[in-house]
Protein backbone atom coordinates (compact mmCIF):
# COMPACT_ATOMS: atom_id res chain seq x y z
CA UNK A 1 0.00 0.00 0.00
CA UNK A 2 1.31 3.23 -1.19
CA UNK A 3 1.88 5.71 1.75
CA UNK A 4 0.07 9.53 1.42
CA UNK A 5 0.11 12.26 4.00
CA UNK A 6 -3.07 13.51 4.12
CA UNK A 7 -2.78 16.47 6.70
CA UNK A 8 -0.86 17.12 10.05
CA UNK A 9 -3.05 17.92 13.12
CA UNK A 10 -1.59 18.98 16.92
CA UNK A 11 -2.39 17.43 20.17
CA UNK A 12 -4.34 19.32 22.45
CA UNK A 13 -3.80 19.69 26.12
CA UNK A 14 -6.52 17.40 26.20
CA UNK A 15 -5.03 14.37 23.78
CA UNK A 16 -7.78 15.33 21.47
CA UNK A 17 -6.30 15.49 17.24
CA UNK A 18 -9.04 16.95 14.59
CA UNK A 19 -9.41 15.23 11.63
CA UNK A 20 -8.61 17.04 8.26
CA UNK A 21 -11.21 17.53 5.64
CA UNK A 22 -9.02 15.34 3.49
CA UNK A 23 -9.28 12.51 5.79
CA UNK A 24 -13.08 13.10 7.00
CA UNK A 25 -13.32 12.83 2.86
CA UNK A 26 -11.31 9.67 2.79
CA UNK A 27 -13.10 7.64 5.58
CA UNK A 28 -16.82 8.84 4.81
CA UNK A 29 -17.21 10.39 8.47
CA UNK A 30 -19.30 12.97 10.19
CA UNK A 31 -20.11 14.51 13.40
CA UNK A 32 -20.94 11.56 15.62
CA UNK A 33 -19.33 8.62 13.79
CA UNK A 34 -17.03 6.70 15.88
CA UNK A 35 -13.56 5.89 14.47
CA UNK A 36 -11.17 3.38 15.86
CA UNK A 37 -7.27 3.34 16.23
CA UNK A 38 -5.31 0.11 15.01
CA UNK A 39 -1.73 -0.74 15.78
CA UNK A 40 0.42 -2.10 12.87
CA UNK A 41 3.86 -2.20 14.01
CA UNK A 42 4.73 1.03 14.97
CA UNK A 43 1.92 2.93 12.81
CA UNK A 44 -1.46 3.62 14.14
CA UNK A 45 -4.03 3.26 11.43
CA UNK A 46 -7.65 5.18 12.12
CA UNK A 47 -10.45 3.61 10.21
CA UNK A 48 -14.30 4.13 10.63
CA UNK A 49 -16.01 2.48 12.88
């Protein structure tokens, strides 16, 4: 699978990231759509829940 950045976010002071358009776009989600985090090695991979 061919790697592409799709945005860079900051962590807030409360571990919280916001999701770029580009990546919303990507994974089809909206306000109140859960997402979840998978570890592959030493990448986390978000995905829609």
């Amino acid at each position: 699978m061919e790697e592409k950045i799709l945005g860079l976010s900051s962590v807030t002071q409360k571990y919280q990231v916001t999701l770029t358009k580009d990546v919303r776009d990507v994974l089809g989600v909206k306000p109140g759509d859960k997402v979840v985090f998978v570890q592959k090695g030493d990448a986390v991979i978000v995905k829609k829940a």
